[in-house]
N, C-alpha and C. Protein backbone atom coordinates (compact mmCIF):
# COMPACT_ATOMS: atom_id res chain seq x y z
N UNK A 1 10.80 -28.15 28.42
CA UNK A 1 11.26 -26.89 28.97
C UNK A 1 11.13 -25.76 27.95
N UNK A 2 11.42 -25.88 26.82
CA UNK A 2 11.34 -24.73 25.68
C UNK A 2 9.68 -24.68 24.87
N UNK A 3 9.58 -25.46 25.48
CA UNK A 3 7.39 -25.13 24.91
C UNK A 3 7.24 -24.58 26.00
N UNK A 4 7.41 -24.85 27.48
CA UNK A 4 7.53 -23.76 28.76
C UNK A 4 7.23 -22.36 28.43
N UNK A 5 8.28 -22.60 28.35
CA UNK A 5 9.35 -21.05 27.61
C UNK A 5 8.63 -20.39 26.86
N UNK A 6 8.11 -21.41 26.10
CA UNK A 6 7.56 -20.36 24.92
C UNK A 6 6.68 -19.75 24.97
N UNK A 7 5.70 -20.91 25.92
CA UNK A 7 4.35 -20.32 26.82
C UNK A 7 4.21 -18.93 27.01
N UNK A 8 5.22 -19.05 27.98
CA UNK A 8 5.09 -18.02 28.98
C UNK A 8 6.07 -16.68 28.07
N UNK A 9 6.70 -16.99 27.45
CA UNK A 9 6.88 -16.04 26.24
C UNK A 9 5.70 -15.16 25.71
N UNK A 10 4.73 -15.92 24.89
CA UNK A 10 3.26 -15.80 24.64
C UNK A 10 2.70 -15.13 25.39
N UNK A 11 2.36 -16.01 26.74
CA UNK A 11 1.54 -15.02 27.67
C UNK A 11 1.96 -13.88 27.98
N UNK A 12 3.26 -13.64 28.23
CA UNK A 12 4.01 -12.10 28.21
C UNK A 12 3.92 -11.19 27.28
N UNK A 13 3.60 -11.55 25.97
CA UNK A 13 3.31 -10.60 25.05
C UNK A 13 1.51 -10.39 24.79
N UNK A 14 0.89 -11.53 25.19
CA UNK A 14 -0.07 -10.88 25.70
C UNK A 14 -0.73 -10.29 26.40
N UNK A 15 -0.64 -10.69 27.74
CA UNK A 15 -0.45 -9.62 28.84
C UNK A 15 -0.32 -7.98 28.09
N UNK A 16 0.79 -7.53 27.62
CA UNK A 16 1.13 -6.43 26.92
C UNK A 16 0.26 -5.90 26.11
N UNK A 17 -0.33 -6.57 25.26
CA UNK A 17 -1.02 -6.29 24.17
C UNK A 17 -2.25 -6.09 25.04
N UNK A 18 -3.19 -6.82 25.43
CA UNK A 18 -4.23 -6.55 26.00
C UNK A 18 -4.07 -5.16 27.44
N UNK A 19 -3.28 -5.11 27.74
CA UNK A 19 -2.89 -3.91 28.25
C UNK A 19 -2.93 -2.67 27.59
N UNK A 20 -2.12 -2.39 26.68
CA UNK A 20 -2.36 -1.67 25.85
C UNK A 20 -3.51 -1.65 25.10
N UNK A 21 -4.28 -2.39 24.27
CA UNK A 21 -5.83 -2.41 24.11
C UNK A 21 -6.52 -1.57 25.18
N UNK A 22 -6.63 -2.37 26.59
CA UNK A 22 -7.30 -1.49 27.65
C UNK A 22 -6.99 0.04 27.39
N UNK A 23 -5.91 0.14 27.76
CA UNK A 23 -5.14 1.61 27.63
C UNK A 23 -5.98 2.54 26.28
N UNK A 24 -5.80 2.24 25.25
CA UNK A 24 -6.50 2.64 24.32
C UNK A 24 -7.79 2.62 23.95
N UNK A 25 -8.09 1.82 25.01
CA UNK A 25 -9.57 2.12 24.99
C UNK A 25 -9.92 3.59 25.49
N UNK A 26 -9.12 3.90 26.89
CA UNK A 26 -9.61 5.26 27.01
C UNK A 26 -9.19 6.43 26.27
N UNK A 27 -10.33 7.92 25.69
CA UNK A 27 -10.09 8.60 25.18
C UNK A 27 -8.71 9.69 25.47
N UNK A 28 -7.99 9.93 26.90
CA UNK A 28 -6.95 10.20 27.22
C UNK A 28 -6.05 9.67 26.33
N UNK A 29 -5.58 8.47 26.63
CA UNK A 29 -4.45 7.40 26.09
C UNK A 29 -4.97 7.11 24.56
N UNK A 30 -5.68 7.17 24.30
CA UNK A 30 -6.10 7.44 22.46
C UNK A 30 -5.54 8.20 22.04
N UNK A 31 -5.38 9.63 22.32
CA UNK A 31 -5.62 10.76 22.16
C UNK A 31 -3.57 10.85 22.09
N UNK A 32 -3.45 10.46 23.44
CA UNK A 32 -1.68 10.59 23.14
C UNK A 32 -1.19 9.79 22.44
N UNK A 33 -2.15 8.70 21.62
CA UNK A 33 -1.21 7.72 20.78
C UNK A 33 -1.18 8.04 19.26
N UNK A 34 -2.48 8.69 19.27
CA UNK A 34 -3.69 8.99 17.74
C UNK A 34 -2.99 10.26 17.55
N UNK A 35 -2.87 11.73 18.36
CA UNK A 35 -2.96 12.96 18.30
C UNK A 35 -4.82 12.84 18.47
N UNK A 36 -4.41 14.19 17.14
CA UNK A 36 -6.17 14.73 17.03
C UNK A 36 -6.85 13.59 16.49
N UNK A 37 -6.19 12.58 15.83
CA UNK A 37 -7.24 11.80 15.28
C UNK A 37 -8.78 11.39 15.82
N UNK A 38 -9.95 11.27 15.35
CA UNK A 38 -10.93 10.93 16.26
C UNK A 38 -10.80 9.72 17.20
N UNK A 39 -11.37 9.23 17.70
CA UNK A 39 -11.45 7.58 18.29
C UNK A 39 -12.92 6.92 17.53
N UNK A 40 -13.25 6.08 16.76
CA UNK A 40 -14.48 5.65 16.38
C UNK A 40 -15.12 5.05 17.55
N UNK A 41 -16.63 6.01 17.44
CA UNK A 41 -17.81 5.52 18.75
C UNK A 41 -17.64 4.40 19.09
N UNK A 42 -17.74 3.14 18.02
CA UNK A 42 -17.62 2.10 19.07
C UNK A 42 -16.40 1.31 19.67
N UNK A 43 -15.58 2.21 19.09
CA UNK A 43 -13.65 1.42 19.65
C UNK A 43 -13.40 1.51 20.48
N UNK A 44 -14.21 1.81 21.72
CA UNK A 44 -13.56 1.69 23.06
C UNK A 44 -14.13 0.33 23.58
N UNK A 45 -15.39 -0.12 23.16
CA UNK A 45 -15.97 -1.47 23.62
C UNK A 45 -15.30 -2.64 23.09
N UNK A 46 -14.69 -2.55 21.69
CA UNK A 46 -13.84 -3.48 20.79
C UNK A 46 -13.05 -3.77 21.46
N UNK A 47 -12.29 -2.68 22.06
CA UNK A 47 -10.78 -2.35 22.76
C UNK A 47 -10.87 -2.92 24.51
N UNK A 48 -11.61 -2.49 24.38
CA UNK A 48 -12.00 -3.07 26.25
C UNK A 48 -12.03 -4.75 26.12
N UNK A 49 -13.10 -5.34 25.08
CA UNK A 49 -13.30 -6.61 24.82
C UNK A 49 -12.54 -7.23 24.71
N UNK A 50 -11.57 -6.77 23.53
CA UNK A 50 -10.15 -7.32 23.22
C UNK A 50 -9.09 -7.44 23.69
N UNK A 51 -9.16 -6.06 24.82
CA UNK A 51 -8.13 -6.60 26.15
C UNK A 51 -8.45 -7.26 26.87
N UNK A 52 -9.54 -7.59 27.14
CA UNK A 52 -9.52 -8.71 28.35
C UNK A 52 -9.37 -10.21 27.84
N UNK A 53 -10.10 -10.60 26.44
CA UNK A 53 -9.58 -11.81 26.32
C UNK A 53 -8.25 -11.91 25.86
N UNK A 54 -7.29 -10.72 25.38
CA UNK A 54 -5.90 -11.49 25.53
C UNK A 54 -5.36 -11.31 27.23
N UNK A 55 -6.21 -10.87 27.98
CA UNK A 55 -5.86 -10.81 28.96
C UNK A 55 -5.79 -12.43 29.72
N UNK A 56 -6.98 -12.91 29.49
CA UNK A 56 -7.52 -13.91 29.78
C UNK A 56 -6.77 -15.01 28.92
N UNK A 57 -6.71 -14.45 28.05
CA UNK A 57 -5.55 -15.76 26.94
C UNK A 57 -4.27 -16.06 27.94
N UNK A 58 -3.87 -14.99 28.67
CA UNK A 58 -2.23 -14.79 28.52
C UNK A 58 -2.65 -15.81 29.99
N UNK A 59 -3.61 -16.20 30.63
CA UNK A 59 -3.92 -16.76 31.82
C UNK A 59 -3.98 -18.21 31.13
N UNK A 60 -4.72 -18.80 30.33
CA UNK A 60 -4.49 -19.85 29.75
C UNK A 60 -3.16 -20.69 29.23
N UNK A 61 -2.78 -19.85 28.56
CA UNK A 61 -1.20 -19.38 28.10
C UNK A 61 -0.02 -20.05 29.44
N UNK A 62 -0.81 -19.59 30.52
CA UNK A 62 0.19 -19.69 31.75
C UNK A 62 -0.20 -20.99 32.51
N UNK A 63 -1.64 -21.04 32.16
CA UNK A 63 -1.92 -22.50 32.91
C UNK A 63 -1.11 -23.84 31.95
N UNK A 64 -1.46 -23.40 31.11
CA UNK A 64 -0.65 -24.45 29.71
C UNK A 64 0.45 -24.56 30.10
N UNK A 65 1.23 -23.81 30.36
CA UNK A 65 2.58 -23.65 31.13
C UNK A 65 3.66 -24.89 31.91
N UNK A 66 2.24 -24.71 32.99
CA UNK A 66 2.77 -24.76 34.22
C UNK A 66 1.54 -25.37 35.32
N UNK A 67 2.07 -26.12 36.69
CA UNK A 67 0.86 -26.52 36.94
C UNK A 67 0.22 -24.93 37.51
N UNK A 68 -1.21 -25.26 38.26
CA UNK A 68 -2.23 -24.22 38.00
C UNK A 68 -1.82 -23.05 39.87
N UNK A 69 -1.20 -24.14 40.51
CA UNK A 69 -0.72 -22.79 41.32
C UNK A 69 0.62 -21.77 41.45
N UNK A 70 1.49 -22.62 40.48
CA UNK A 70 2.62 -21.80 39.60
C UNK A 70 2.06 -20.71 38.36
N UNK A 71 1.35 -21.79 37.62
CA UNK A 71 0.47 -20.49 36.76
C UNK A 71 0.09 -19.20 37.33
N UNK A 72 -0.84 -19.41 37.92
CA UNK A 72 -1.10 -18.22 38.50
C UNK A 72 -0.22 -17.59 38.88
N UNK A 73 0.50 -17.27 39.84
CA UNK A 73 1.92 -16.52 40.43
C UNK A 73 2.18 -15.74 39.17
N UNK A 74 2.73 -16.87 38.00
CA UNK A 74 3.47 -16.37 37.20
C UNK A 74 2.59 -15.39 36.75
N UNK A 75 1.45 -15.79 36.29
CA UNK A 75 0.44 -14.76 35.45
C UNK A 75 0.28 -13.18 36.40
N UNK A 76 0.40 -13.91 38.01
CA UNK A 76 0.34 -11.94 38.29
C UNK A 76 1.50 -11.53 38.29
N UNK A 77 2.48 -12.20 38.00
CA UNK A 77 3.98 -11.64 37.82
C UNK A 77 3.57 -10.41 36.38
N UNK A 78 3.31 -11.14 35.55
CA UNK A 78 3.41 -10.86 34.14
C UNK A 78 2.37 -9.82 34.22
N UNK A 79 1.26 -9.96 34.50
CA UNK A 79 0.02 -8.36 34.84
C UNK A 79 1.04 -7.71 35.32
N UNK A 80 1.70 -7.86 36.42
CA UNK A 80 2.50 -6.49 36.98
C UNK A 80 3.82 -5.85 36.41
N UNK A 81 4.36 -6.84 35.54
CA UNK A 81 5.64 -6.52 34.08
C UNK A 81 4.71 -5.75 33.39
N UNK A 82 3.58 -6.30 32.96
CA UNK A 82 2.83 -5.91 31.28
C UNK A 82 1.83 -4.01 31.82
N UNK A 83 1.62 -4.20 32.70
CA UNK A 83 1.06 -2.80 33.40
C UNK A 83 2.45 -1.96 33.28
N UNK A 84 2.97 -2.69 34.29
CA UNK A 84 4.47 -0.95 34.49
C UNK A 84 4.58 -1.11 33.08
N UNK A 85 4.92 -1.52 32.30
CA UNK A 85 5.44 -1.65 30.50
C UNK A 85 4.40 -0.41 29.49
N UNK A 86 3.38 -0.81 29.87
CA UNK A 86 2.37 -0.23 29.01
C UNK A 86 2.28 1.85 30.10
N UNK A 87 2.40 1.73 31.38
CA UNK A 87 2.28 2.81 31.52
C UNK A 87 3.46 3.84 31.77
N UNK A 88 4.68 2.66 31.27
CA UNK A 88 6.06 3.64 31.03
C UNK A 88 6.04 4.15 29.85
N UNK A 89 5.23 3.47 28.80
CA UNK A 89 5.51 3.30 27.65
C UNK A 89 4.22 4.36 26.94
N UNK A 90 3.13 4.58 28.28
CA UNK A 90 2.36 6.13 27.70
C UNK A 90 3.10 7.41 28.59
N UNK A 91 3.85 7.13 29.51
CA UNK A 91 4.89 8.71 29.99
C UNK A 91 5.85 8.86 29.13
N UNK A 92 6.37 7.71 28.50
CA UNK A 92 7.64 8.26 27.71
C UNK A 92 7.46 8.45 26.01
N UNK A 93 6.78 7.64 25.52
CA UNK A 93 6.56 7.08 24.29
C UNK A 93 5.30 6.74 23.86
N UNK A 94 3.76 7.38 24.16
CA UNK A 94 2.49 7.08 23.85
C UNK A 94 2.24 7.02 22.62
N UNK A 95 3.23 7.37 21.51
CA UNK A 95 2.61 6.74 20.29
C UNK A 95 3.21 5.72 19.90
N UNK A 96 4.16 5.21 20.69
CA UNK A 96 4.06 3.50 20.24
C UNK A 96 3.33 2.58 20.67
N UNK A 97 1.97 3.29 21.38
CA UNK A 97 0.47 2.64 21.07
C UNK A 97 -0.04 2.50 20.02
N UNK A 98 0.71 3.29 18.85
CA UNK A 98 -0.03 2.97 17.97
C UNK A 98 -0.10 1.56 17.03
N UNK A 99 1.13 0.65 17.79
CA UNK A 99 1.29 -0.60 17.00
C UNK A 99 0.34 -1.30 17.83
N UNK A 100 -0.31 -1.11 18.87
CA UNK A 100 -1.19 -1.95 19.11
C UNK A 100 -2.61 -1.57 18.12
N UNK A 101 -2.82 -0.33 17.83
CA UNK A 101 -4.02 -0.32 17.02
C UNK A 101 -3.99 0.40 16.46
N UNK A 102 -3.10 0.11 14.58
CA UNK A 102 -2.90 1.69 13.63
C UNK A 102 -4.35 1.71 13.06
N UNK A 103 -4.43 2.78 12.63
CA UNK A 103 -5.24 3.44 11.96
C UNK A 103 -4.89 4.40 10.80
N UNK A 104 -5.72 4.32 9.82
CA UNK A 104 -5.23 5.06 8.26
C UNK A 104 -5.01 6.51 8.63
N UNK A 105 -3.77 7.22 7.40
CA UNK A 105 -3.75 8.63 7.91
C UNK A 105 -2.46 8.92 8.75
N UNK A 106 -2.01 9.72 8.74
CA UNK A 106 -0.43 9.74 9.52
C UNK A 106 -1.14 10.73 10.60
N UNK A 107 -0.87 11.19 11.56
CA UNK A 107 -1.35 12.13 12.74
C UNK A 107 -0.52 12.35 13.85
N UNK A 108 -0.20 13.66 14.13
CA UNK A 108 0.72 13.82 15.18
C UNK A 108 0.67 13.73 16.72
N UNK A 109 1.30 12.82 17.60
CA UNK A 109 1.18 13.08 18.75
C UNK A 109 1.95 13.81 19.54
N UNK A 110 0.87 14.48 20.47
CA UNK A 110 1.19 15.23 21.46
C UNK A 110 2.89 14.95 22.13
């Protein structure tokens, strides 16, 4: 029950993370996490890439879990926690995107 747990612990924080990755991939949501900072040309493909396999992790994560038609459920439970999370969290607070991906340099957000 507590390796369960922990699972799906895991997959919940990834879910999040790869959410936020996505999120920061686009130059909008960069932009409110960074300020003026630039975005480097190729960090939106890194960022796109990198969200989907923890996206895809946090699905593994859940199959490991649990059997595979509980997994699932749970896993779109957790997409739909880890989405509202990440887009409360660019209306209220968009630069605590920046712990998903700091960058050198202090810079103010919007």
């Amino acid at each position: 029950m507590v390796d369960a747990l922990v699972l799906q612990l895991a997959a919940a924080a990834a879910a999040v993370i790869g959410f936020g990755w996505l999120a920061l991939a686009m130059d909008t949501h960069w932009e409110q996490a960074h300020g003026a900072l630039p975005q480097p040309a190729s960090l939106p493909k890194t960022l796109r890439v990198l969200g989907s396999l923890a996206l895809l992790g946090s699905l593994v994560l859940c199959l490991n879990a649990d059997h595979p038609s509980m997994a699932v459920l749970v896993w779109f439970m957790l997409l739909a926690a880890a989405v509202l999370t990440i887009a409360m969290t660019l209306s209220w607070r968009p630069q605590w995107l920046r712990w998903f991906w700091p960058v050198g340099g202090s810079s103010t957000a919007a």
